[in-house]
N, C-alpha and C. Protein backbone atom coordinates (compact mmCIF):
# COMPACT_ATOMS: atom_id res chain seq x y z
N UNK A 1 17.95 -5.86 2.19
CA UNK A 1 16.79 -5.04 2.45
C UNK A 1 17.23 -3.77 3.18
N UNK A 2 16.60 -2.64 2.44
CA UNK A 2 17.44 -1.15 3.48
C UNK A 2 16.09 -0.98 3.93
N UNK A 3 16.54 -0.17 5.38
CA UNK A 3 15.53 -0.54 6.54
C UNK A 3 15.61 1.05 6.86
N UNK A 4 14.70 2.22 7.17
CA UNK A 4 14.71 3.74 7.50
C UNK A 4 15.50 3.46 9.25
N UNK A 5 15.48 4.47 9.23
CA UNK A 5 15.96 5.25 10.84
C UNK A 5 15.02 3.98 11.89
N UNK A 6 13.42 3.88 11.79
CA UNK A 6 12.52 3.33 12.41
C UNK A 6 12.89 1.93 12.58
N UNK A 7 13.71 1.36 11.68
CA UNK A 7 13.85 -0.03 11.53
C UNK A 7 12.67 -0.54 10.29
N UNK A 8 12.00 0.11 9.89
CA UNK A 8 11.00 -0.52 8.70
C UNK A 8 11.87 -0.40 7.50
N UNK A 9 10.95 -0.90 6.81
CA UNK A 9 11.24 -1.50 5.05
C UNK A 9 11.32 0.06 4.54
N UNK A 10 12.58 0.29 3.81
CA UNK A 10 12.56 1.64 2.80
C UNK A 10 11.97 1.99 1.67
N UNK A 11 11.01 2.44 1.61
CA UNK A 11 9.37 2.51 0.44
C UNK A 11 10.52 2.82 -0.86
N UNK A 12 10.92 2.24 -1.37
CA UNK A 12 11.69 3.20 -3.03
C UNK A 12 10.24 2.30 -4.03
N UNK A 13 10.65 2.86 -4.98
CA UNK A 13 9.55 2.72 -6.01
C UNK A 13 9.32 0.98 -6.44
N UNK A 14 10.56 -0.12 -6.22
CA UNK A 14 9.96 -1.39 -6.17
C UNK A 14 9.70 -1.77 -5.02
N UNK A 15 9.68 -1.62 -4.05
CA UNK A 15 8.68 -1.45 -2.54
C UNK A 15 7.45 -1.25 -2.72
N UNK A 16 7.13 -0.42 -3.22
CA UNK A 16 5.91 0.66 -3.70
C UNK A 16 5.11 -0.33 -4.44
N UNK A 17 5.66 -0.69 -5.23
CA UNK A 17 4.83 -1.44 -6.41
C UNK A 17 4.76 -3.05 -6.08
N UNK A 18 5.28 -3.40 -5.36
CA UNK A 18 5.50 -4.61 -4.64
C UNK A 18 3.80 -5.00 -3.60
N UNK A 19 4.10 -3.68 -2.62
CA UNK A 19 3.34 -3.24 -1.92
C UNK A 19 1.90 -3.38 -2.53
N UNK A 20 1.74 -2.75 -3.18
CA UNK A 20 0.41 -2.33 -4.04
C UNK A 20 -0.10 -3.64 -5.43
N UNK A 21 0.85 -4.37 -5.64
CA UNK A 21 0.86 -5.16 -6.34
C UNK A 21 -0.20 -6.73 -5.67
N UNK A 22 0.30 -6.37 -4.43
CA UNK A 22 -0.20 -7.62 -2.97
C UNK A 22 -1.78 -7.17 -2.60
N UNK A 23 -1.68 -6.03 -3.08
CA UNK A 23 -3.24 -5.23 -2.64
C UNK A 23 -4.39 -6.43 -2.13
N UNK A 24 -4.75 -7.21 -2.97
CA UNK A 24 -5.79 -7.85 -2.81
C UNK A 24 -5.52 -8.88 -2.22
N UNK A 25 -4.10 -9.02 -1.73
CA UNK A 25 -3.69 -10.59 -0.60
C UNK A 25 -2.43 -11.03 -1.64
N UNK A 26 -1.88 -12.28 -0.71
CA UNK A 26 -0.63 -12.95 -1.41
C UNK A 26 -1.05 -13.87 -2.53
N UNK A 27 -2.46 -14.00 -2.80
CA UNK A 27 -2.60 -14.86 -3.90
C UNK A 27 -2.25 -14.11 -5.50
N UNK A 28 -2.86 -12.38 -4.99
CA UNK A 28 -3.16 -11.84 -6.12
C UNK A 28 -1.56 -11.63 -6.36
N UNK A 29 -0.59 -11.66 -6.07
CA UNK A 29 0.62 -10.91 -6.60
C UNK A 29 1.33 -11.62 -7.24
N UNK A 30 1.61 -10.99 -8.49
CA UNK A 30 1.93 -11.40 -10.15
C UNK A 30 3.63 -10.41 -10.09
N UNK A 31 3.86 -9.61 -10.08
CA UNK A 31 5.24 -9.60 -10.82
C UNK A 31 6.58 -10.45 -10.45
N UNK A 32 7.32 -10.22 -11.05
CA UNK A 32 8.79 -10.98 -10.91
C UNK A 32 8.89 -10.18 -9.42
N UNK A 33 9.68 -8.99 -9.48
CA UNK A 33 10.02 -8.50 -8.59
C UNK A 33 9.14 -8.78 -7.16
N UNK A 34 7.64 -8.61 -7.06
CA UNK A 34 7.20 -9.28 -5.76
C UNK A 34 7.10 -10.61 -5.51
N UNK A 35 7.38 -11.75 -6.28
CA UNK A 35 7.88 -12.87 -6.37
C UNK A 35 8.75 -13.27 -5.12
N UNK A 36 10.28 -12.27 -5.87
CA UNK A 36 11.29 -12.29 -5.44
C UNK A 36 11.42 -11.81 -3.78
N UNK A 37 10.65 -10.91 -3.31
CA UNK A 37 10.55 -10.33 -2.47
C UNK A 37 9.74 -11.32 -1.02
N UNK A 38 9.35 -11.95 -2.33
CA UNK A 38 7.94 -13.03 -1.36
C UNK A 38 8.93 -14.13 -0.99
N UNK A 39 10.08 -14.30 -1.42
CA UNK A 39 10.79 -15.57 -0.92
C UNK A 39 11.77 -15.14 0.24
N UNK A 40 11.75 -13.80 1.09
CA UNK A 40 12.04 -13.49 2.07
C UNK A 40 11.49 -13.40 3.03
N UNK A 41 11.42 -14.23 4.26
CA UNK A 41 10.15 -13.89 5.34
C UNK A 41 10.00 -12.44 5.90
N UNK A 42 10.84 -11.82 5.93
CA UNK A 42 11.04 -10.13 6.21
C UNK A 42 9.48 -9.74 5.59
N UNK A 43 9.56 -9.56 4.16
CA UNK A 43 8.56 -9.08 3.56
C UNK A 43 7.13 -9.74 3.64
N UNK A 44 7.36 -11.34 3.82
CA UNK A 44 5.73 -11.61 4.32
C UNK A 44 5.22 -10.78 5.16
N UNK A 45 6.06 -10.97 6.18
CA UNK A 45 5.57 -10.67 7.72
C UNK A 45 5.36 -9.46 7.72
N UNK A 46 6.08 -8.63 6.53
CA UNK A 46 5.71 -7.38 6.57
C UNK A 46 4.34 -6.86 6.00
N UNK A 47 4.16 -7.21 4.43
CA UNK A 47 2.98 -7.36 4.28
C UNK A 47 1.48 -7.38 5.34
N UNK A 48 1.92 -9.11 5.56
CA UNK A 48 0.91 -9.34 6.81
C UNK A 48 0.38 -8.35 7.59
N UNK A 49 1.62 -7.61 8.25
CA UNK A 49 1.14 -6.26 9.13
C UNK A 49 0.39 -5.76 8.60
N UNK A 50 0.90 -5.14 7.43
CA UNK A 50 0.45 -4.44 6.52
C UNK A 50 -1.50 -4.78 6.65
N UNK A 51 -1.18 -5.49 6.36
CA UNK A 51 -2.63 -6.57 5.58
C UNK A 51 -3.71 -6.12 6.92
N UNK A 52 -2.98 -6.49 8.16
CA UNK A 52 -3.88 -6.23 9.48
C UNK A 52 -4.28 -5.27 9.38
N UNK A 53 -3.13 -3.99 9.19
CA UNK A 53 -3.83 -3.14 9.16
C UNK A 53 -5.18 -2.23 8.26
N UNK A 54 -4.33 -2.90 6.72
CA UNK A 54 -5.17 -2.62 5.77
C UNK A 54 -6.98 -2.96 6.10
N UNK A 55 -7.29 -4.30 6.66
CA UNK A 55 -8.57 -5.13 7.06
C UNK A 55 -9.13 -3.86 8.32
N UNK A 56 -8.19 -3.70 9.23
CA UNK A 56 -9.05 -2.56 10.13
C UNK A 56 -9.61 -1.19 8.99
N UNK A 57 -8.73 -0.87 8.83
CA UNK A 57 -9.18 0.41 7.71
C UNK A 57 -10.12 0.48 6.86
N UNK A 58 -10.19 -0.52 6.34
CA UNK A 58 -11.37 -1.29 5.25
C UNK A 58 -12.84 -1.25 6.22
N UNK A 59 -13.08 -2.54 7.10
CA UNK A 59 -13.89 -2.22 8.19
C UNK A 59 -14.53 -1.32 8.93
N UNK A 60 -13.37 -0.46 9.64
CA UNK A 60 -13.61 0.27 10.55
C UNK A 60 -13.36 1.60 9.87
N UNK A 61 -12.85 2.13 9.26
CA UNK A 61 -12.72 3.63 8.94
C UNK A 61 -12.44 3.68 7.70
N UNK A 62 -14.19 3.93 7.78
CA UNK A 62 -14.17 4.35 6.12
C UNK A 62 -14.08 5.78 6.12
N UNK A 63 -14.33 6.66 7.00
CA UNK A 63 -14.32 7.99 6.67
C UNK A 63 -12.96 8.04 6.54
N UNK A 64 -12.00 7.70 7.22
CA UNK A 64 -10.37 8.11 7.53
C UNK A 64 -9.76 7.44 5.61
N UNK A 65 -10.24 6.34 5.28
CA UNK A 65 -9.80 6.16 4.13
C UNK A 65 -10.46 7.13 2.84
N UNK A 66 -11.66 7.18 3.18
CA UNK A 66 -12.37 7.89 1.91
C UNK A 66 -11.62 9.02 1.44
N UNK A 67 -11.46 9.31 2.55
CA UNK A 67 -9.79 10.96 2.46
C UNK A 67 -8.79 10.95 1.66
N UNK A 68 -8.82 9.67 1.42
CA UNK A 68 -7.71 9.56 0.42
C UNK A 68 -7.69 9.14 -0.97
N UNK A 69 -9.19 9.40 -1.18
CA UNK A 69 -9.49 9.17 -2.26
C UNK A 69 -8.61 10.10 -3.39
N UNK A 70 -8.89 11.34 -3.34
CA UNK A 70 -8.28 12.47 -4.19
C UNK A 70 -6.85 12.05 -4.46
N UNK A 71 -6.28 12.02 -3.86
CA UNK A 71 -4.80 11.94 -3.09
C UNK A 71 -4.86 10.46 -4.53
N UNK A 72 -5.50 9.39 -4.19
CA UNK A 72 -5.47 8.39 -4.73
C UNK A 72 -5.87 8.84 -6.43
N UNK A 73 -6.39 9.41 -6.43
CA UNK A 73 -7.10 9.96 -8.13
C UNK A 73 -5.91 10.60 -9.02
N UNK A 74 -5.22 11.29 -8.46
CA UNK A 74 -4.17 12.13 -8.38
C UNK A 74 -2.94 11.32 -8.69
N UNK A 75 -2.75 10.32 -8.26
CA UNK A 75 -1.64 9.67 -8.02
C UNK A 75 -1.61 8.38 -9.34
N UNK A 76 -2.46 7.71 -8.14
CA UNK A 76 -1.91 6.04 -8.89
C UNK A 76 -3.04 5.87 -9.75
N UNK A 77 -3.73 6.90 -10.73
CA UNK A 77 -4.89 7.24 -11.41
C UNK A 77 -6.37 6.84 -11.14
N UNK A 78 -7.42 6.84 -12.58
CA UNK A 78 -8.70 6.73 -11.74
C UNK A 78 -8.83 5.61 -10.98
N UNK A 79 -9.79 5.68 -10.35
CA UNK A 79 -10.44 4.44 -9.65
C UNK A 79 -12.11 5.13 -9.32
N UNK A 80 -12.73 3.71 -8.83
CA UNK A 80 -14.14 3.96 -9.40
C UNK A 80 -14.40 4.20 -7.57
N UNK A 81 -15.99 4.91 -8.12
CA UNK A 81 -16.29 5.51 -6.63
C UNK A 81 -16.99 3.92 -5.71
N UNK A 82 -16.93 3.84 -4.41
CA UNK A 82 -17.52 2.95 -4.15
C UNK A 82 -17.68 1.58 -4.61
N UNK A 83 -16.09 1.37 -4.35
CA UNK A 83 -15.74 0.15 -5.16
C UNK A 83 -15.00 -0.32 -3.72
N UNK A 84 -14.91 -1.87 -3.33
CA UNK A 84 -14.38 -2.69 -2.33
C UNK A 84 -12.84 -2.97 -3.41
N UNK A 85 -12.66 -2.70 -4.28
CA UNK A 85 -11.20 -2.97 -4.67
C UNK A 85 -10.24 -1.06 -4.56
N UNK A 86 -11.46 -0.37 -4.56
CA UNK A 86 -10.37 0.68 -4.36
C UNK A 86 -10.61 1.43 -2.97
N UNK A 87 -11.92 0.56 -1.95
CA UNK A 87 -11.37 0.85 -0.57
C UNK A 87 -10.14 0.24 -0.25
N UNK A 88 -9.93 -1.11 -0.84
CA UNK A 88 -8.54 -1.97 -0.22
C UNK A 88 -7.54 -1.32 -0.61
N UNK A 89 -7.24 -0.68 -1.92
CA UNK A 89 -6.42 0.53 -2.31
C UNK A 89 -6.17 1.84 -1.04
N UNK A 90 -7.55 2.20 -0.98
CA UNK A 90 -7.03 2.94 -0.02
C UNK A 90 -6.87 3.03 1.63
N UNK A 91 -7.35 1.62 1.75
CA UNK A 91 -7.11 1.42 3.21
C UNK A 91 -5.56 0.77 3.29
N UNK A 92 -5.21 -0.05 2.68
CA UNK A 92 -3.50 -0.12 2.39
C UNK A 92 -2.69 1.05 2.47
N UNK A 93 -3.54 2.39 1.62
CA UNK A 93 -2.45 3.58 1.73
C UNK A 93 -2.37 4.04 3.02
N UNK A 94 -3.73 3.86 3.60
CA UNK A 94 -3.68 4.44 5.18
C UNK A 94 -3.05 3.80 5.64
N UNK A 95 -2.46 2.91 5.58
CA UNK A 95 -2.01 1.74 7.09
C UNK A 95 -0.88 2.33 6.45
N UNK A 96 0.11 2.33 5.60
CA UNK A 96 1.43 2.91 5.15
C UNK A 96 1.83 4.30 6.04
N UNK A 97 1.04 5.00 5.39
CA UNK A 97 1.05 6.58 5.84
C UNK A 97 0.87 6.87 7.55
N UNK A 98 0.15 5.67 8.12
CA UNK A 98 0.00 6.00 9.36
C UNK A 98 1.15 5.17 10.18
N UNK A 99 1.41 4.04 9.60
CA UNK A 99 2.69 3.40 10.01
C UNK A 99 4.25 4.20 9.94
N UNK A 100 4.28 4.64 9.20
CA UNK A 100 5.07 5.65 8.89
C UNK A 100 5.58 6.68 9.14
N UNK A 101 3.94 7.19 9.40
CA UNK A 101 3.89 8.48 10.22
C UNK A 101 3.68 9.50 9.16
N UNK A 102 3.79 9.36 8.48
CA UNK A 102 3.71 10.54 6.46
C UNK A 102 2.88 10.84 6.87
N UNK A 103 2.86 12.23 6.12
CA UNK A 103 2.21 13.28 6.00
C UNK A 103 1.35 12.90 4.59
N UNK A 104 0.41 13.43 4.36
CA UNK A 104 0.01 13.65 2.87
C UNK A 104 0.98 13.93 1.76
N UNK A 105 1.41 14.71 1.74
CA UNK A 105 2.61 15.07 0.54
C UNK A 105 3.79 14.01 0.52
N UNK A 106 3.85 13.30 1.49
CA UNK A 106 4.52 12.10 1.43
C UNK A 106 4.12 10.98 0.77
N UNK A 107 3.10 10.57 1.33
CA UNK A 107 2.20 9.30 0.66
C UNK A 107 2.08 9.97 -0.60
N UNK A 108 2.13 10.71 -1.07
CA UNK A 108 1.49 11.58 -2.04
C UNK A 108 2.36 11.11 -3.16
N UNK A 109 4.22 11.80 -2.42
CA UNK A 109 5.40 11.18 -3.48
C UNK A 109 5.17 9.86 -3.76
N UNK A 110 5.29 9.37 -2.43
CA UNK A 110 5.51 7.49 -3.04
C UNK A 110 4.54 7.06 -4.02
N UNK A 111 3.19 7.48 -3.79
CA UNK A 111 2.10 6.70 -4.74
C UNK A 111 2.22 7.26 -5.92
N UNK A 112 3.32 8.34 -6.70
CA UNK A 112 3.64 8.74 -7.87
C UNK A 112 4.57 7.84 -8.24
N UNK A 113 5.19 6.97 -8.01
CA UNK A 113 6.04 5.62 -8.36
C UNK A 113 4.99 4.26 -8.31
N UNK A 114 4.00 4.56 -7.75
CA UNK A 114 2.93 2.91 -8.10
C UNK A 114 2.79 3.07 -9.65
N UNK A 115 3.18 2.01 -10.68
CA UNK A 115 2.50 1.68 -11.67
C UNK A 115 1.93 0.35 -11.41
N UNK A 116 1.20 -0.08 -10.62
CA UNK A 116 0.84 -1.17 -10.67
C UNK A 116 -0.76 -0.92 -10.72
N UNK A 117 -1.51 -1.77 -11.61
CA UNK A 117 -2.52 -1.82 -12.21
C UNK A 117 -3.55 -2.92 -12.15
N UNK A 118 -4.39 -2.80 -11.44
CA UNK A 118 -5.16 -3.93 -11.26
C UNK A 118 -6.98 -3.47 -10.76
């Protein structure tokens, strides 16, 4: 596992899709590659965070996610307005971007490597 400067997980494009693949919890995730990833506790636990944070964002700040709608339209293509599967979409991107520390044009790159579809 390559880990940034911060000590976190290094977003490359099967990160990304791994990531986004889990969107809806550990039940929903289907590919090989997040499979594989899931048999490391590193990446649960990472997730998990993830997940905490994703559930505040969802909850509590919908304005801070709604922001990222465009950003999200743009990227990892349509999604429908006022939908609880593409707030979890974008409250996941927030918890990334703010964990992170990214800028917009950052989150921006990475979510141009999500093909994951659901």
């Amino acid at each position: 596992m390559l880990k940034n400067e911060k000590g976190l997980v290094y977003l490359d494009d099967k990160m990304m899709n791994a990531l986004f693949d889990c969107v809806y919890g550990l039940d929903g995730c289907s590919s090989s590659q997040t499979k594989e990833f899931l048999k490391e506790d590193w990446f649960k636990d990472f997730i998990r965070m993830l997940f905490t944070m994703q559930e505040f964002n969802y909850r509590y700040r919908y304005e801070q996610i709604s922001g990222l709608f465009p950003l999200f339209e743009e990227t990892v293509g349509p999604m429908e307005v006022n939908s609880d599967g593409t707030a979890l979409w974008l409250a996941l991107g927030l918890a990334i971007k703010e964990l992170y520390g990214f800028r917009k044009k950052t989150l921006k790159d990475l979510l141009e490597k999500v093909k994951v579809k659901k």
